[in-house]
Protein backbone atom coordinates (compact mmCIF):
# COMPACT_ATOMS: atom_id res chain seq x y z
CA UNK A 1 53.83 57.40 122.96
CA UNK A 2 53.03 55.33 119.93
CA UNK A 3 50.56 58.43 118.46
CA UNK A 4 54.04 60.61 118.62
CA UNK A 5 56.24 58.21 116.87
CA UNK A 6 53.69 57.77 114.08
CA UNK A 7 53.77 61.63 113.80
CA UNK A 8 57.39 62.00 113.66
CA UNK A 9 57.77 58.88 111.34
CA UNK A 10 55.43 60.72 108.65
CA UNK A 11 57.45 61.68 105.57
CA UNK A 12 55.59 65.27 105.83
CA UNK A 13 56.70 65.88 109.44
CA UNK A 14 60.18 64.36 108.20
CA UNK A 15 60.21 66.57 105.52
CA UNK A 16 59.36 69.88 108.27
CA UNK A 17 62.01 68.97 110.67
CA UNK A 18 64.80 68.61 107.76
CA UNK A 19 64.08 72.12 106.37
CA UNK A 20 64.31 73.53 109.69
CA UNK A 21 67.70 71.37 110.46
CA UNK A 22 68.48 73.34 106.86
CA UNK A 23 69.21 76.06 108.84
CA UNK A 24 71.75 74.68 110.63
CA UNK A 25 73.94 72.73 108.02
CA UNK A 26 70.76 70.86 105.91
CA UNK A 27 71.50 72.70 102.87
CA UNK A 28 75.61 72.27 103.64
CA UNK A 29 74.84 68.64 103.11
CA UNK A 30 73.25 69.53 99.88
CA UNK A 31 75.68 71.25 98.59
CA UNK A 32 78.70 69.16 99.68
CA UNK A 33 76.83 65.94 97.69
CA UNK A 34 76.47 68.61 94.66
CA UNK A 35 80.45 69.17 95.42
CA UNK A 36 81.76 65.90 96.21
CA UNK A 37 80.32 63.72 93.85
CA UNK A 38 80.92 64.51 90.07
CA UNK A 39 77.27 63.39 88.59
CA UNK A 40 77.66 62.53 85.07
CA UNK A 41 74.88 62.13 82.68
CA UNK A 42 73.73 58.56 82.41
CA UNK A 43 75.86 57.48 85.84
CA UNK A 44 74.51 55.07 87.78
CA UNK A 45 74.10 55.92 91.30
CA UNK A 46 72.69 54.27 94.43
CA UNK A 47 71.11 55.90 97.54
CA UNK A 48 71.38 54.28 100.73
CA UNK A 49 68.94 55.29 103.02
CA UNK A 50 67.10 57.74 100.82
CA UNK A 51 64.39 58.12 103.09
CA UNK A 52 61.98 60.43 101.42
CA UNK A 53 64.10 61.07 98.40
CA UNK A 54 64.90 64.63 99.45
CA UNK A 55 68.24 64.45 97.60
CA UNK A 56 67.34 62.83 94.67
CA UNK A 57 67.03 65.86 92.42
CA UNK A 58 70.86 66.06 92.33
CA UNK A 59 70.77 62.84 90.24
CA UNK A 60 67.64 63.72 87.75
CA UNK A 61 70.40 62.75 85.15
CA UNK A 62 71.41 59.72 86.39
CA UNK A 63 70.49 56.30 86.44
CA UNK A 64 69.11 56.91 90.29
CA UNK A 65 68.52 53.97 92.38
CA UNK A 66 66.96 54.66 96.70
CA UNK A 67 67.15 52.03 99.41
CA UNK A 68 65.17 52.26 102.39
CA UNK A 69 63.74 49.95 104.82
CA UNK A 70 60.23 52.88 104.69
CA UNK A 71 57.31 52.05 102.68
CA UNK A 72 55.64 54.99 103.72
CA UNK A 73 58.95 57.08 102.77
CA UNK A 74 59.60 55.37 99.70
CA UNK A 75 56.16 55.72 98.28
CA UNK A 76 56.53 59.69 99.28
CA UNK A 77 59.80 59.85 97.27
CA UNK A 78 58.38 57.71 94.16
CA UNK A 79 55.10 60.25 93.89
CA UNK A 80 57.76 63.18 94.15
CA UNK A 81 60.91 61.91 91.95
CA UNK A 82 59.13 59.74 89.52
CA UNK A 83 62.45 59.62 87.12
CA UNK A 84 63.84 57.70 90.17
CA UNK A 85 63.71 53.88 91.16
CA UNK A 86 63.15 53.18 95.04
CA UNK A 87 63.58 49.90 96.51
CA UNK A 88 62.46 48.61 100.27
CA UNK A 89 65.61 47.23 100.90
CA UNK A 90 67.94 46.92 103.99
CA UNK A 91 71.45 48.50 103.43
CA UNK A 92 73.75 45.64 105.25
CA UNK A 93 72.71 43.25 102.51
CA UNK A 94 72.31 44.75 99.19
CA UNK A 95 70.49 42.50 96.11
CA UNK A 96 72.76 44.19 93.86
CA UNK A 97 75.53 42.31 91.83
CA UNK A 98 79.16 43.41 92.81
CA UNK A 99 80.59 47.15 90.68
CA UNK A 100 76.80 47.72 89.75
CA UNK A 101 77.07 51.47 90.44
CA UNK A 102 79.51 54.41 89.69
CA UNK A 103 78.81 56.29 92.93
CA UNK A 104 76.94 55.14 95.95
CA UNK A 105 76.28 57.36 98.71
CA UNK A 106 74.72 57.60 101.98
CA UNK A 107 73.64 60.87 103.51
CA UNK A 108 72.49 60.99 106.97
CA UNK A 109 71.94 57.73 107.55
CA UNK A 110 74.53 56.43 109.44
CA UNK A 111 73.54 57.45 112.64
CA UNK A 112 70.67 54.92 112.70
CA UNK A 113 72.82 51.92 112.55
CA UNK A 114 74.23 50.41 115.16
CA UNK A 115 78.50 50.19 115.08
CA UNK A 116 77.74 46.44 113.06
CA UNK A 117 75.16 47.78 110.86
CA UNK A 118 77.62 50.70 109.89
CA UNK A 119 80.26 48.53 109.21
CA UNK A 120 78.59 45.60 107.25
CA UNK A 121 76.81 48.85 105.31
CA UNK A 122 80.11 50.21 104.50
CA UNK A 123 81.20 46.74 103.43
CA UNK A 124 78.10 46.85 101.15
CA UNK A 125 78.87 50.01 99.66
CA UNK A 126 81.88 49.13 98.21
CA UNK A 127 80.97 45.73 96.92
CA UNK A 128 78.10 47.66 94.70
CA UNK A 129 80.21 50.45 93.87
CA UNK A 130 82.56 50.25 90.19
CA UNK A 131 86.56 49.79 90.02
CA UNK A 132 86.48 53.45 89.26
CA UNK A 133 83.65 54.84 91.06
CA UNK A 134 83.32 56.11 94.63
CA UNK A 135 81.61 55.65 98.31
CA UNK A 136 80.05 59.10 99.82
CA UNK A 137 79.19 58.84 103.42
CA UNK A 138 77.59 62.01 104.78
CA UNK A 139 76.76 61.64 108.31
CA UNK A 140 75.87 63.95 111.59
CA UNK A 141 77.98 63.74 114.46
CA UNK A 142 78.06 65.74 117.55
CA UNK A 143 79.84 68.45 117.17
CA UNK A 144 82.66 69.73 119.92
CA UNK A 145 80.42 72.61 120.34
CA UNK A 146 77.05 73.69 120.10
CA UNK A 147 74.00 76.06 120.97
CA UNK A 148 70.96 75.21 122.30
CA UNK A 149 68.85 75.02 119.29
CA UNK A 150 71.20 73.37 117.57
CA UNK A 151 70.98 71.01 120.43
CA UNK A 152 67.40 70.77 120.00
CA UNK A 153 67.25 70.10 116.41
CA UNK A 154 69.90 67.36 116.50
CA UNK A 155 67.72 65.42 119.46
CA UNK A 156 64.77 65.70 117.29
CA UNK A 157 66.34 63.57 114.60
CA UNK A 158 65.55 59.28 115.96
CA UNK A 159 68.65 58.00 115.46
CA UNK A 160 69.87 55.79 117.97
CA UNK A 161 73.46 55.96 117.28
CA UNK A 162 74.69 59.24 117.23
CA UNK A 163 78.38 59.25 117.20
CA UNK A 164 80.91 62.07 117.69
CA UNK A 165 83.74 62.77 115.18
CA UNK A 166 86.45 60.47 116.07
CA UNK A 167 83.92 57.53 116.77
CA UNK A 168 82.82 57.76 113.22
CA UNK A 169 86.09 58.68 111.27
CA UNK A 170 87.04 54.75 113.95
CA UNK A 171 84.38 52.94 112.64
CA UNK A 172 84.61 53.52 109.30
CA UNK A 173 88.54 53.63 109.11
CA UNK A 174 87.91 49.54 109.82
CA UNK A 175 86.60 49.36 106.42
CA UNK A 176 89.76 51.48 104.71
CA UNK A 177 87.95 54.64 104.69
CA UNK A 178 89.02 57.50 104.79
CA UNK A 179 87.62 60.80 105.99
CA UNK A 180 88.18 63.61 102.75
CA UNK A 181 86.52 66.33 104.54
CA UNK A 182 85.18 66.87 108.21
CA UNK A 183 82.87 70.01 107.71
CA UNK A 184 80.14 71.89 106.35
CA UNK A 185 80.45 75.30 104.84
């Protein structure tokens, strides 16, 4: 059991199972960051939960900042977006000072903290984030309906906390969130 989790923890095999998750609304998160967040050059901008970085090239011209609790992910996105700065860092306690960044964003992440986690991440989010900057949260949830291989796909991912709509749009409400948009197109 330990041999399989190794294998599914590799950034390369993390990397294969997000491309074929593209296929079913991986490149609809791509393009809803590209949307949602107006990237200005010189902008500072933190990732929370970068993982392997696989994001990062929407923010080439930004002052681009990834957290991650991954060596082995973080040292795949640093040989693959060197313009970027990773940091092994856990998101519920950020070693930033308070309004250090004009947008900070998390992108499927959110479904690997537990309900306290999410919350005290949230919390972090907007302590780090400017007066007139803005929090991203981009997150899978269940959907009301789905196929098979969608099925499949979405099991494949580790999280441990996978939350339907209204249990996420609950949680994060408790931090004054609110939800802009609730799909991918």
């Amino acid at each position: 059991m330990r041999q399989l989790e190794k294998f599914f923890n590799s950034p390369k095999v993390y990397n294969v199972i997000q491309c074929l998750q593209a296929f079913s609304g991986g490149k609809a998160v791509f393009k809803k960051i590209q949307d949602y967040i107006d990237v200005r050059p010189g902008d500072t901008g933190l990732d929370v939960g970068c993982g392997t970085g696989k994001y990062t090239r929407i923010f080439k011209s930004t002052d681009y900042t990834g957290i991650d609790t991954s060596d082995e992910y973080l040292n795949y996105a640093r040989t693959r977006y060197p313009f970027g700065k990773f940091i092994n860092m856990d998101a519920v306690k950020l070693a930033f000072p308070d309004r250090s960044f004009r947008f900070v964003y998390s992108a499927t992440t959110y479904h690997h903290l537990s309900d306290d986690e999410a919350e005290r991440t949230a919390r972090e989010m907007k302590r780090v984030c400017q007066n007139d900057g803005a929090v991203y949260i981009i997150d899978n949830v269940f959907p009301r309906k789905i196929n098979f291989i969608g099925y499949l796909l979405f099991k494949l991912d580790r999280g441990s906390y996978q939350r339907n709509f209204s249990e996420m749009e609950r949680l994060l409400s408790r931090e004054w969130f609110k939800v802009a948009d609730a799909k991918l197109k």
